[in-house]
Protein backbone atom coordinates (compact mmCIF):
# COMPACT_ATOMS: atom_id res chain seq x y z
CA UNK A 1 -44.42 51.20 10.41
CA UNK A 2 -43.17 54.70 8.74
CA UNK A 3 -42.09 54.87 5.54
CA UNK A 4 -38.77 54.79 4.64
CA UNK A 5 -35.98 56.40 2.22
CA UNK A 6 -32.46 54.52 2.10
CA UNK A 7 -29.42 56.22 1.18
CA UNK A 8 -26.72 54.31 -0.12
CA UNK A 9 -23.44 55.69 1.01
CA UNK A 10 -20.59 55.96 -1.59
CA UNK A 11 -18.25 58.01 1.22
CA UNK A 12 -19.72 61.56 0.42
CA UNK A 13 -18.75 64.24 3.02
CA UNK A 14 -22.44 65.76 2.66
CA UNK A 15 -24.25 62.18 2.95
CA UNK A 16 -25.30 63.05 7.12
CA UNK A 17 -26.82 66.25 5.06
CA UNK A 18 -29.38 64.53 2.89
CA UNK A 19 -30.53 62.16 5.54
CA UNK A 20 -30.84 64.87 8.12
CA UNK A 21 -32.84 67.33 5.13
CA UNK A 22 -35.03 64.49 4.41
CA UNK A 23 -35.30 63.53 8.34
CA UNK A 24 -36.66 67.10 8.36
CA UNK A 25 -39.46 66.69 6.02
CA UNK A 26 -41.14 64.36 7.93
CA UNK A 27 -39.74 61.05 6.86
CA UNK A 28 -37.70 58.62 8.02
CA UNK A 29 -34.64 57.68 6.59
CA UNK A 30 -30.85 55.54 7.02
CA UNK A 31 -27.91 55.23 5.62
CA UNK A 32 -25.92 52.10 4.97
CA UNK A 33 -22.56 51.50 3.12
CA UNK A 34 -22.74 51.04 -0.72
CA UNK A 35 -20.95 47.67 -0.03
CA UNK A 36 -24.24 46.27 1.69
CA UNK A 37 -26.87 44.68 -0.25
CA UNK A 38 -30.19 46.37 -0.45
CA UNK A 39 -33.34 44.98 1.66
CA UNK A 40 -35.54 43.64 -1.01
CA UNK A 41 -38.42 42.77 0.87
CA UNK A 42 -39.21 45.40 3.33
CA UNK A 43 -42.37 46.77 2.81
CA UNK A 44 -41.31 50.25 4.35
CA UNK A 45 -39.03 50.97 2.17
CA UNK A 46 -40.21 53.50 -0.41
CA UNK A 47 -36.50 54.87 -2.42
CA UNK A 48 -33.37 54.55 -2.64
CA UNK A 49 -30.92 57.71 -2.69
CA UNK A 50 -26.97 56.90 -4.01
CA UNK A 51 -24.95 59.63 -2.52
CA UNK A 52 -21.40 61.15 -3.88
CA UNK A 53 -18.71 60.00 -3.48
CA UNK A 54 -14.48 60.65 -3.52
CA UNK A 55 -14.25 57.64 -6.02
CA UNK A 56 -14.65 58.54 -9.70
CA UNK A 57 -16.81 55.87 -11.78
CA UNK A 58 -13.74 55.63 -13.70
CA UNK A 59 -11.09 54.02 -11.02
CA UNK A 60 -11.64 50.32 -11.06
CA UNK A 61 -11.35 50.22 -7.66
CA UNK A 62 -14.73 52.33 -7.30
CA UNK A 63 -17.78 50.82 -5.81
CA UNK A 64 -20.30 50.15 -8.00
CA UNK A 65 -23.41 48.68 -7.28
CA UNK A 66 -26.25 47.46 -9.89
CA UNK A 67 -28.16 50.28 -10.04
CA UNK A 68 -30.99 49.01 -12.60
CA UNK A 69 -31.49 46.02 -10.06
CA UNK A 70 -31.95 48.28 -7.11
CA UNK A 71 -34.25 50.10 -9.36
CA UNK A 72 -36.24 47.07 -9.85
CA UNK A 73 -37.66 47.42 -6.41
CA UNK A 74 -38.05 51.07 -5.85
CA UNK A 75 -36.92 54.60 -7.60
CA UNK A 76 -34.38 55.83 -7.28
CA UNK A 77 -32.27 59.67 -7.31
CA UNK A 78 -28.45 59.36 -8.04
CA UNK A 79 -26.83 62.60 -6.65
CA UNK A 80 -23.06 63.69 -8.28
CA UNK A 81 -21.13 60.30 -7.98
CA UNK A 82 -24.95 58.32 -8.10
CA UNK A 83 -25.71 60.02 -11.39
CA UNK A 84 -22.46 59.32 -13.03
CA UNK A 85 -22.31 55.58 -11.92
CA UNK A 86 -26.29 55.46 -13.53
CA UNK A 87 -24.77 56.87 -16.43
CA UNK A 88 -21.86 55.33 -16.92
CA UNK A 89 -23.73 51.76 -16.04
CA UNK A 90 -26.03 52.03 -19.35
CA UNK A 91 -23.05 53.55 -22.09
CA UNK A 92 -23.22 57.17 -21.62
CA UNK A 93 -19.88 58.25 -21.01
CA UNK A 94 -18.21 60.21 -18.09
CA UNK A 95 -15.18 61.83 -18.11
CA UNK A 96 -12.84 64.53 -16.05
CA UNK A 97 -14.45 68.14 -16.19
CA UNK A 98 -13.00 71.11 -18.14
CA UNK A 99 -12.51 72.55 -15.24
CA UNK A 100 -12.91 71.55 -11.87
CA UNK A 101 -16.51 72.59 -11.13
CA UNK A 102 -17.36 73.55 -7.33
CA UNK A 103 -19.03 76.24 -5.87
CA UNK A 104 -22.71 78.20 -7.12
CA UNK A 105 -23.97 77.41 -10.13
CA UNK A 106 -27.62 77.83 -11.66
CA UNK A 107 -29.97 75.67 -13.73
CA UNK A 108 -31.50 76.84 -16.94
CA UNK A 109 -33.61 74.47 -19.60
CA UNK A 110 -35.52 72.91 -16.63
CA UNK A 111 -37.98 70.39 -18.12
CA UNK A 112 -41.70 69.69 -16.66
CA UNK A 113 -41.03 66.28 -14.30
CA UNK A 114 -41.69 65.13 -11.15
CA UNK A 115 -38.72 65.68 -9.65
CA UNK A 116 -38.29 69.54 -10.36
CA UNK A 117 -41.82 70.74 -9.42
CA UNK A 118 -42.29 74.27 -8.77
CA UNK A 119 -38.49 74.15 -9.37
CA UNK A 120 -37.51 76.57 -12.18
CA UNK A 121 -35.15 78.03 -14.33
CA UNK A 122 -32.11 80.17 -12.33
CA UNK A 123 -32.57 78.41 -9.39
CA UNK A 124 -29.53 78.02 -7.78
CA UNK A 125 -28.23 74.87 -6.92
CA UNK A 126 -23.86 73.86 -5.50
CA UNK A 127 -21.82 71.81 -7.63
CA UNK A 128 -18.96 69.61 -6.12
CA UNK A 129 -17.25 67.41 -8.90
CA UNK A 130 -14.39 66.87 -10.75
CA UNK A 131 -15.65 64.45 -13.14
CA UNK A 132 -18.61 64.94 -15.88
CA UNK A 133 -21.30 63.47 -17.56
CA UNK A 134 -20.20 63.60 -21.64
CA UNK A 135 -23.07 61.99 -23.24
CA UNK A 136 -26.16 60.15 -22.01
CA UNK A 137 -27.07 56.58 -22.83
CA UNK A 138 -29.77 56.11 -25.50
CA UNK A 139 -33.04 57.10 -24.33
CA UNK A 140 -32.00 58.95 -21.35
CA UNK A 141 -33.24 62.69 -21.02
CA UNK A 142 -31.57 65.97 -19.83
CA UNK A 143 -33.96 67.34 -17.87
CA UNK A 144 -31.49 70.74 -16.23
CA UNK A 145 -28.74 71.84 -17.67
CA UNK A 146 -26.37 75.30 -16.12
CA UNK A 147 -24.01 77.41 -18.30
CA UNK A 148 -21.33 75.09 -18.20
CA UNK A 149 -22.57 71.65 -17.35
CA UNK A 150 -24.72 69.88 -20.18
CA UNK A 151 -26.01 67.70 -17.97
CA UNK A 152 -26.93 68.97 -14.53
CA UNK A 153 -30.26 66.42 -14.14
CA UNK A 154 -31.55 63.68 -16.05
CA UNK A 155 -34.33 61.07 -16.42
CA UNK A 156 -33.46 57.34 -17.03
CA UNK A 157 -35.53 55.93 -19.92
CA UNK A 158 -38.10 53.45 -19.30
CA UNK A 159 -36.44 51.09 -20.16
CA UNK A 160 -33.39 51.21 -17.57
CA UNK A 161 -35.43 50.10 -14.69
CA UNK A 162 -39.07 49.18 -13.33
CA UNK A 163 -39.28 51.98 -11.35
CA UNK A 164 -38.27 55.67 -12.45
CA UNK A 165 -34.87 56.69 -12.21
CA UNK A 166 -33.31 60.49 -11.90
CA UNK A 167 -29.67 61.57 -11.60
CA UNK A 168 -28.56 65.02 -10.55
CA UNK A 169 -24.91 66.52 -11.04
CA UNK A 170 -24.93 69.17 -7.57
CA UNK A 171 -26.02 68.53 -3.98
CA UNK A 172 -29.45 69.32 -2.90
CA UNK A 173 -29.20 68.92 0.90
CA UNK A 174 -26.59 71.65 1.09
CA UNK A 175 -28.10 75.31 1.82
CA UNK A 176 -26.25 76.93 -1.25
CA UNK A 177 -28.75 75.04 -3.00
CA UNK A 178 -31.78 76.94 -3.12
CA UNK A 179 -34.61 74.72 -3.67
CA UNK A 180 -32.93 71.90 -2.80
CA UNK A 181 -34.88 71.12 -0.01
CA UNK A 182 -38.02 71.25 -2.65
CA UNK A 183 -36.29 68.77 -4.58
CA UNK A 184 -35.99 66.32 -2.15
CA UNK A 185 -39.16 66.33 -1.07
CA UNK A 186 -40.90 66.10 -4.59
CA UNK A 187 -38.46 62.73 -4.92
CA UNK A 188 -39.61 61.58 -1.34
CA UNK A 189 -43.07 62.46 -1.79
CA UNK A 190 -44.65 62.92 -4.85
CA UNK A 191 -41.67 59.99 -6.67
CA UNK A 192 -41.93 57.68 -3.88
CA UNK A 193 -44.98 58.36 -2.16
CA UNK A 194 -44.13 58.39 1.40
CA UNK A 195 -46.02 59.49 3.73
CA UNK A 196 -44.78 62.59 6.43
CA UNK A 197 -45.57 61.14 9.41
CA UNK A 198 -41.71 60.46 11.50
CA UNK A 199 -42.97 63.29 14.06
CA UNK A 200 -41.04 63.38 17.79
CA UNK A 201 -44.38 62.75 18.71
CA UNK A 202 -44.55 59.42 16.50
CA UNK A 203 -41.36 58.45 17.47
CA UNK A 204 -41.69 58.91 21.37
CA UNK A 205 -45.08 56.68 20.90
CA UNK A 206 -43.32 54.21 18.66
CA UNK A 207 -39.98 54.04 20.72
CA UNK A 208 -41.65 52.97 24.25
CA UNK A 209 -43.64 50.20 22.69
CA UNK A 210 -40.46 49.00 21.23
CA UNK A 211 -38.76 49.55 25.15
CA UNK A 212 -41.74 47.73 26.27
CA UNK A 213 -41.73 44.89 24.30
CA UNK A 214 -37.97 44.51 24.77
CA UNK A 215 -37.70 44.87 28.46
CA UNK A 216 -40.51 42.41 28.82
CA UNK A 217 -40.79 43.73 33.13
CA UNK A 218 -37.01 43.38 33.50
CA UNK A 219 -34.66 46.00 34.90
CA UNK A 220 -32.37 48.13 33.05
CA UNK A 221 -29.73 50.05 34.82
CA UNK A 222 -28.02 52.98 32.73
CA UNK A 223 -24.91 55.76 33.05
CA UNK A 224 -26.09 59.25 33.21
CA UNK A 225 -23.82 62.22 32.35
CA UNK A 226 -26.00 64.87 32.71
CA UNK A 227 -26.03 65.45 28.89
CA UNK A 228 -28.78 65.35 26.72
CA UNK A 229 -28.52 62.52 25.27
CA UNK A 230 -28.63 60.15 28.20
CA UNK A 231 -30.58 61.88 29.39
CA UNK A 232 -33.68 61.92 26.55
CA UNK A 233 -32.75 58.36 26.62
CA UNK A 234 -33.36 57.38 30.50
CA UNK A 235 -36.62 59.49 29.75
CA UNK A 236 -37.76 57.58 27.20
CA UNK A 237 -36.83 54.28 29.08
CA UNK A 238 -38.55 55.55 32.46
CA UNK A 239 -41.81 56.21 30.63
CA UNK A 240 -41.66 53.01 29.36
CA UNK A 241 -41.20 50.71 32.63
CA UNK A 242 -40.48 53.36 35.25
CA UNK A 243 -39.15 52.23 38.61
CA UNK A 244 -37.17 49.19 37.17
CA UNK A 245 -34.86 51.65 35.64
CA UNK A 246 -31.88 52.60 37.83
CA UNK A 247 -29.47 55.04 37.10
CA UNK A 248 -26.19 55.55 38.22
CA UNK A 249 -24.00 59.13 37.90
CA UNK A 250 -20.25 59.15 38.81
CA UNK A 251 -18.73 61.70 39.81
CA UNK A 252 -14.81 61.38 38.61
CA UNK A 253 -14.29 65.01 39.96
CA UNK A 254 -14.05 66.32 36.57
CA UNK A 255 -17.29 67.46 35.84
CA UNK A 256 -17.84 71.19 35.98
CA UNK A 257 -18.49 73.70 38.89
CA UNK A 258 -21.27 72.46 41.10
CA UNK A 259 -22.46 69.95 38.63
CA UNK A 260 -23.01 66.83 40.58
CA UNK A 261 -25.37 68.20 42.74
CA UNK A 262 -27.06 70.49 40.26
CA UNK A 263 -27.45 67.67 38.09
CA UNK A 264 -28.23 64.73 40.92
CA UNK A 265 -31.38 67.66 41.66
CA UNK A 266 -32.54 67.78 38.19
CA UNK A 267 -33.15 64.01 37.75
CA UNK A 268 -34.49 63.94 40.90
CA UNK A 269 -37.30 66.72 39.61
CA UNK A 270 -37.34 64.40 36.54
CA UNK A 271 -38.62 61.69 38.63
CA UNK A 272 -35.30 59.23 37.50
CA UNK A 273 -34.45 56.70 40.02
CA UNK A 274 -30.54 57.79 40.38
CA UNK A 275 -27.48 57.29 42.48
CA UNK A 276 -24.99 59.83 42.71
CA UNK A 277 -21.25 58.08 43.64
CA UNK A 278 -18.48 60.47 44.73
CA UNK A 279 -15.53 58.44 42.99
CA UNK A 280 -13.37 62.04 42.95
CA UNK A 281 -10.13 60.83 44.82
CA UNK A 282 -10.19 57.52 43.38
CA UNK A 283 -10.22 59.20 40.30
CA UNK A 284 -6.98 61.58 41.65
CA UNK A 285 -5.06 59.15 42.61
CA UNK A 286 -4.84 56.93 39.43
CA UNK A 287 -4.49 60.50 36.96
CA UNK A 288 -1.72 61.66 39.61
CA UNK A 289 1.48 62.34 37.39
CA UNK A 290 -0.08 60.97 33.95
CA UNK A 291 0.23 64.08 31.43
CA UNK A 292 -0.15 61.97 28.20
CA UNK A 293 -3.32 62.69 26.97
CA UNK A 294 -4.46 59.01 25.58
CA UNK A 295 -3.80 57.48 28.94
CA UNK A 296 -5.07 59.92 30.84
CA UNK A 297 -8.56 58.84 28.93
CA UNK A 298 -7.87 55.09 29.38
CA UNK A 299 -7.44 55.32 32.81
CA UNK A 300 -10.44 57.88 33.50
CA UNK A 301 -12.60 55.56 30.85
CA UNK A 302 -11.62 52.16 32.49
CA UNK A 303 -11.81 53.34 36.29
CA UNK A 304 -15.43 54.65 35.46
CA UNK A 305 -16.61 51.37 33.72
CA UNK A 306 -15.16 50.03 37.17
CA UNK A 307 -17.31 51.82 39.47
CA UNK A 308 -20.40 51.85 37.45
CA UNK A 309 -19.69 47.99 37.50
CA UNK A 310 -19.40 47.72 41.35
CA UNK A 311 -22.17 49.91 41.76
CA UNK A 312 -24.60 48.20 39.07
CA UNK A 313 -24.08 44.56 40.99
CA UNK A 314 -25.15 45.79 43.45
CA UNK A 315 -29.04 46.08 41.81
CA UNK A 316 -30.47 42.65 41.35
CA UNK A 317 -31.91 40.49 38.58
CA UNK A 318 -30.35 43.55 36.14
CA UNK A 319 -31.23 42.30 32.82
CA UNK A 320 -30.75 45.21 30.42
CA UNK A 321 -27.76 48.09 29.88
CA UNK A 322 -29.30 51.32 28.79
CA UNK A 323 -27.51 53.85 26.57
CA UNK A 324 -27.40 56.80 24.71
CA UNK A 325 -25.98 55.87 21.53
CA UNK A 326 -26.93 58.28 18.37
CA UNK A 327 -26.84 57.95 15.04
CA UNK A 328 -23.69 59.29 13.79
CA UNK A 329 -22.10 56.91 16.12
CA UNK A 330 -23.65 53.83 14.39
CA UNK A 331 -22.56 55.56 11.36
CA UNK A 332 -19.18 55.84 12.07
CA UNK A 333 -18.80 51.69 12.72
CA UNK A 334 -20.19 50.90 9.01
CA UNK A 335 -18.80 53.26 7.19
CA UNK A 336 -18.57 52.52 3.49
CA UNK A 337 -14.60 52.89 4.04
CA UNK A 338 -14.68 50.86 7.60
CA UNK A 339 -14.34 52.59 10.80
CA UNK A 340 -12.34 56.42 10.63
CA UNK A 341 -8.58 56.41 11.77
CA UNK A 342 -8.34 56.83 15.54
CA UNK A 343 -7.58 60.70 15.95
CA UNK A 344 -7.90 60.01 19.50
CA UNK A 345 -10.26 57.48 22.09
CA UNK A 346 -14.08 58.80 21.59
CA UNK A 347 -15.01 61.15 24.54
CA UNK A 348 -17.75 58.61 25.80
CA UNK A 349 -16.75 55.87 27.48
CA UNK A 350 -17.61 52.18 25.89
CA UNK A 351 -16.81 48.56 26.72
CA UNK A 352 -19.65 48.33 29.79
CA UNK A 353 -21.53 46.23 27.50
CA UNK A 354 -18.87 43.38 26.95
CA UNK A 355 -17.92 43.36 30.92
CA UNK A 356 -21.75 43.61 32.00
CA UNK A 357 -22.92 40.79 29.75
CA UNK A 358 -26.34 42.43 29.25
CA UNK A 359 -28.38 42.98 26.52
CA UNK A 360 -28.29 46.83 24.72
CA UNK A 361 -31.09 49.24 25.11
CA UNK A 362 -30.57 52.13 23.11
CA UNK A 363 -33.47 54.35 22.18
CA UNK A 364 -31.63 56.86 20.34
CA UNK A 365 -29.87 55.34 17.99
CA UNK A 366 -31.66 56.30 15.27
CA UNK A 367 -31.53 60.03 15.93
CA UNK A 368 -29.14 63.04 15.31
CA UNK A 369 -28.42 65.37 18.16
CA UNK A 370 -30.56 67.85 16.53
CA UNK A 371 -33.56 65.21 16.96
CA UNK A 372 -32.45 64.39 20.51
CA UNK A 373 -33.00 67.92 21.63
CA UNK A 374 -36.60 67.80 19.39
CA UNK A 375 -37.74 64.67 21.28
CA UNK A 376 -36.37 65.97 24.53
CA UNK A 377 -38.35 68.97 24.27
CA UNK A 378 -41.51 66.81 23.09
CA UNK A 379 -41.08 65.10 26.34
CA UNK A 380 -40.99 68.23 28.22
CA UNK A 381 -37.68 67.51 29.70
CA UNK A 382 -36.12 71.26 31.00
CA UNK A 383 -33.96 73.11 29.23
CA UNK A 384 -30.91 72.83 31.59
CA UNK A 385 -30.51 69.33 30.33
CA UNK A 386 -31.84 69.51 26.54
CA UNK A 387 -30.22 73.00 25.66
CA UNK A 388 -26.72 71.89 27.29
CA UNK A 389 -23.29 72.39 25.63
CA UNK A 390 -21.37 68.83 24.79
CA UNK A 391 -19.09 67.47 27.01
CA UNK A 392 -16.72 65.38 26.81
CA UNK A 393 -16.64 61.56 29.09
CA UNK A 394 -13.09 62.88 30.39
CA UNK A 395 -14.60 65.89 31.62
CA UNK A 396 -12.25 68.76 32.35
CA UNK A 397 -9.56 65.52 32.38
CA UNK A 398 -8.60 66.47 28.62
CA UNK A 399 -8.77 69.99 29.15
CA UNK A 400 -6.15 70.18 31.86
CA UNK A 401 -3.16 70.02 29.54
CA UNK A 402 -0.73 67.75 31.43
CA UNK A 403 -0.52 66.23 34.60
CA UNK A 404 -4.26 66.41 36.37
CA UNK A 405 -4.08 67.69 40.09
CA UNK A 406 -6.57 68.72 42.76
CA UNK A 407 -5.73 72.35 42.51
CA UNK A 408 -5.95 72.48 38.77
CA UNK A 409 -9.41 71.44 38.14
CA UNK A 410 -10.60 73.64 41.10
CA UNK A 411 -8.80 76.53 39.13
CA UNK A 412 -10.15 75.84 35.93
CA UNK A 413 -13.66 74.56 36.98
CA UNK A 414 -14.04 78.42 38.40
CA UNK A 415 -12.54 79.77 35.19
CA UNK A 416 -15.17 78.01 32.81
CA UNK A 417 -17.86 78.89 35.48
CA UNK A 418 -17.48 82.56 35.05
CA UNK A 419 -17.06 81.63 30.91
CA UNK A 420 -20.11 79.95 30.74
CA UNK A 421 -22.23 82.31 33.06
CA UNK A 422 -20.99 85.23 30.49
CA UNK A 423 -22.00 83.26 27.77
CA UNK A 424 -25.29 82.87 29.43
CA UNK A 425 -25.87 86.37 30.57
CA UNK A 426 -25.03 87.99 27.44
CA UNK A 427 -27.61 85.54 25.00
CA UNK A 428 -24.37 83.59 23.56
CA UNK A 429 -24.89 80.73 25.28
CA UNK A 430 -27.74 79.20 22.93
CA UNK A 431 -25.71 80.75 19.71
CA UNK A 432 -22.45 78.35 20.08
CA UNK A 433 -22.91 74.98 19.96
CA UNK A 434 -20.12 74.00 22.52
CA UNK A 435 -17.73 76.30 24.72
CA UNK A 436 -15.48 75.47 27.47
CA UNK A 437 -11.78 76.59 29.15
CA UNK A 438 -8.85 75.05 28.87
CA UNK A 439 -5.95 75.05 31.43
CA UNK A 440 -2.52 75.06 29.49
CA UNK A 441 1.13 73.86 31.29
CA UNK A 442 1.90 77.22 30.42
CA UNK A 443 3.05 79.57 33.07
CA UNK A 444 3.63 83.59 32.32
CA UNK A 445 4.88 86.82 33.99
CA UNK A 446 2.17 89.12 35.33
CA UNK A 447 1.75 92.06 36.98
CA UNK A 448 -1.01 92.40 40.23
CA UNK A 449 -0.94 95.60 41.71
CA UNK A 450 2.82 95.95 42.80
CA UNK A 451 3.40 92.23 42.68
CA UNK A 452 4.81 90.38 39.69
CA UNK A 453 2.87 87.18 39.36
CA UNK A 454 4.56 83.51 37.57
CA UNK A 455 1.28 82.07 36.31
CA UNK A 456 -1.25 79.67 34.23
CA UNK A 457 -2.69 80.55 30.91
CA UNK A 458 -6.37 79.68 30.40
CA UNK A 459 -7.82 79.18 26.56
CA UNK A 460 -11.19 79.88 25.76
CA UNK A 461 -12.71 77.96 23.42
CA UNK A 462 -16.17 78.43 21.46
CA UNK A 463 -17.56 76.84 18.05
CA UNK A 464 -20.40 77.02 16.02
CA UNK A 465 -21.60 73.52 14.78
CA UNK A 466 -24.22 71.19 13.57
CA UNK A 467 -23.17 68.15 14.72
CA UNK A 468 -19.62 68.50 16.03
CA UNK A 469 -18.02 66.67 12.46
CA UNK A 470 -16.89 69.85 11.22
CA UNK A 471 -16.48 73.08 13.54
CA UNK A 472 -15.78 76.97 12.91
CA UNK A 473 -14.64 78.96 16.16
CA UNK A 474 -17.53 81.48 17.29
CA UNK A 475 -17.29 85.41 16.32
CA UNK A 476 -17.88 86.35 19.95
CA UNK A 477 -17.95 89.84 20.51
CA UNK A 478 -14.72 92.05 21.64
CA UNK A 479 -16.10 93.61 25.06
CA UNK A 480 -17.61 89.89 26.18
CA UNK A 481 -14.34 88.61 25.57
CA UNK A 482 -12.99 91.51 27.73
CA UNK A 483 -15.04 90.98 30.54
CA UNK A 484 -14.90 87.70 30.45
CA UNK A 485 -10.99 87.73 30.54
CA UNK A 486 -11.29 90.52 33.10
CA UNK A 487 -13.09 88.76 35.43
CA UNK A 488 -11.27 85.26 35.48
CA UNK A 489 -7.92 86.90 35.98
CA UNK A 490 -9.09 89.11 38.51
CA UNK A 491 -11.08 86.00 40.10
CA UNK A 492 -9.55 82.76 39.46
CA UNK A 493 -5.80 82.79 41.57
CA UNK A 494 -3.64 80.70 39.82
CA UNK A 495 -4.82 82.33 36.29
CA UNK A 496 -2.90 85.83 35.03
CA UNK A 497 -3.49 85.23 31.48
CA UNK A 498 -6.45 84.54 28.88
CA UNK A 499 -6.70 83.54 25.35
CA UNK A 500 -9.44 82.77 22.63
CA UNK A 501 -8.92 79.95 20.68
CA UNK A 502 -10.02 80.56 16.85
CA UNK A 503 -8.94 77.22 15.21
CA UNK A 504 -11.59 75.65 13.14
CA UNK A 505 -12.45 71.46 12.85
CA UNK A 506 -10.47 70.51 10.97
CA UNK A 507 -7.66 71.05 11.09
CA UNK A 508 -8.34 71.59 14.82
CA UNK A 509 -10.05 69.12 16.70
CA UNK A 510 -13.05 70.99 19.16
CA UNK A 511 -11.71 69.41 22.56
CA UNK A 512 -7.62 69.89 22.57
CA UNK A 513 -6.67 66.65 24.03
């Protein structure tokens, strides 16, 4: 069993940060809603780390957990809102800042603990607060202060809790912050003693026992997309029990150029039992006329649970439904302020597990993408399916802008081909973290040779991106744009116009249905 850090989520925008920094270092950690009580008697779990938060400790509507009690069990690092609320909890006294204090700041009057190892004065750290800490409680001690903050880190006396007790003002998981990473892992290490051993190596190991155990010699059939997550998953399952694992990729004739068979080839080098299903006209005929964008994705989403479902009967005594569920997904269904507003349906397609009646087996729900791709690579899996751009369950269904027809996907499935092979040829490829065309309802004069053309606009669309929550368009460079423009016009009939997209997320969302 690994040893384990637990953050306590308060709604902070940066919360994914500190659990992927300390995910980095070696240890395992989660992160559950500040509204759910803290596991007192699991032997794995070594600290607890209260994130920030929108709230102030002042609203009475805040949440605001006994720290001192979760102390009692293991220490504990308050971070911005956390180190107010352990303030605030034993009579010091927080109140609105001066100023509003964001942005670089750095520490001076660092004192000799645990926590700030190696860590000294100047370094810089980010501050994101509007509220303060005025005056500690009694016996408390400022162990950082900056120019304007008094205090930027403290130590809770002895008397507070059993177990030892820091609170810092700024944000240590963000990269403005110097040594923040060093920070962490003197709390995580040298605080709470845990041990750096949550290796993709481990976790492979540890996650096909697990499979093992749960599968028990029964079968478990399971979607593939081509992506890499499903993909690391139905590896991990395969090694695990092999040959009772059946896969099953659709083809709703909305996946990119020559992708069904390119990707049907790779699982077959991969040694996965899959089925290809051509399901493309079926798929037609339902989208034909449907521009709305929502329905367009509840119709492609419910006719693939359909034929997956025909096709899984078909496999008998299933017993299991594999999938590639993450861990920002799990995230985002206990949040600390319940499940986000709908922007718009999720891109992968759910509700097999209620028809199918079978029991879940999802390997990587644990994980961020960025330790998919690390465990995939562990595995050996090739880089055609590990280093692959997202994309989304509709397929090119949400980036046809309107009504979906035959001729329009063939028109933009060429378009992003020669995108994507420019991206590829030129090293950009593996710099953005997603890129794809767009087909807009938007028709334009041209001019061919002596001909005046009447025809469709195509978007181009690249980000850079950690995890796809937040998004900045990619600074690709003038000329590749130019050829790559150049080269769809002059190849793709139907297209006489190109445009780059440079929208960031948000406002923008990444896909533009």
């Amino acid at each position: 069993m690994n040893d384990k850090i637990l953050i306590l989520d308060f709604g902070s925008q940066y919360t994914q940060l500190i659990a992927r920094s300390i995910r980095e270092l070696n240890v395992y950690c989660e992160i559950q809603p500040c509204t759910k009580p803290v596991p007192e008697n699991d032997p794995s779990l070594k600290g607890i780390i209260l994130s920030g938060s929108p709230f102030s400790v002042n609203d009475p509507k805040a949440p605001k957990p006994d720290v001192a009690a979760i102390a009692a069990h293991v220490p504990v690092l308050g971070v911005c809102y956390g180190a107010q609320l352990i303030a605030m909890q034993s009579g010091g006294e927080v109140g609105k800042s001066t100023h509003r204090e964001y942005g670089r700041a750095h520490l001076k009057e660092v004192q000799p603990t645990a926590l700030f190892a190696t860590i000294t004065d100047e370094s810089q750290v980010w501050m994101s607060h509007s509220d303060t800490i005025k005056t500690l409680p009694a016996g408390f001690t400022v162990i950082a202060k900056t120019d304007s903050i008094p205090v930027a880190a403290f130590k809770a006396a002895d008397s507070f809790a059993k177990h030892v007790v820091y609170g810092i003002q700024f944000h240590p998981e963000v990269t403005h912050s110097t040594d923040g990473r060093q920070l962490l892992k003197n709390f995580i290490v040298d605080v709470c003693g845990c041990t750096q051993d949550w290796t993709p190596a481990a976790f492979i190991e540890e996650t096909v026992a697990k499979i093992k155990a749960q599968a028990n010699g029964g079968k478990v059939v399971m979607a593939l997309s081509g992506g890499v997550d499903s993909t690391v998953a139905a590896m991990l399952i395969n090694k695990a029990i092999g040959s009772n694992l059946y896969c099953i990729f659709v083809d709703n004739g909305l996946l990119r150029k020559g992708e069904f068979e390119q990707v049907l080839e790779g699982y077959k080098h991969l040694g996965l039992n899959t089925q290809g299903v051509d399901a493309h006209e079926r798929f037609y005929s339902e989208l034909a006329g449907v521009s709305d964008p929502e329905q367009k994705r509840k119709i492609i989403g419910r006719l693939f649970i359909e034929v997956f479902h025909e096709e899984a009967v078909k496999i008998k005594d299933v017993n299991f439904l594999g999938q590639g569920t993450i861990y920002p997904d799990v995230i985002e269904s206990m949040s600390v302020h319940g499940p986000s507003a709908t922007i718009k349906s999720h891109h992968n397609v759910g509700g097999l597990p209620e028809i199918m009646h079978l029991s879940l087996v999802e390997p990587l729900r644990a994980l961020f993408k960025d330790e998919v791709r690390r465990v995939g690579r562990e595995m050996g899996i090739d880089e055609i399916f590990i280093g692959r751009h997202p994309f989304p369950g509709p397929g090119l269904g949400i980036r046809i802008l309107g009504a979906i027809e035959e001729s329009k996907v063939k028109m933009l499935q060429e378009a992003d081909a020669i995108y994507i092979q420019h991206l590829r040829d030129s090293g950009w490829y593996h710099k953005v973290w997603q890129a794809g065309a767009i087909l807009l309802p938007v028709q334009s004069v041209g001019v061919m040779g002596d001909e005046r053309t009447y025809e469709f606009t195509c978007a181009l669309r690249a980000v850079s991106s950690v995890d796809g929550m937040t998004a900045d368009w990619s600074h690709l460079p003038y000329d590749l744009l130019a050829r790559i423009s150049n080269d769809i016009i002059n190849q793709v009939r139907g297209i006489n116009r190109v445009v780059y997209d440079i929208s960031s997320k948000p406002p923008a969302t990444i896909e533009w249905e």
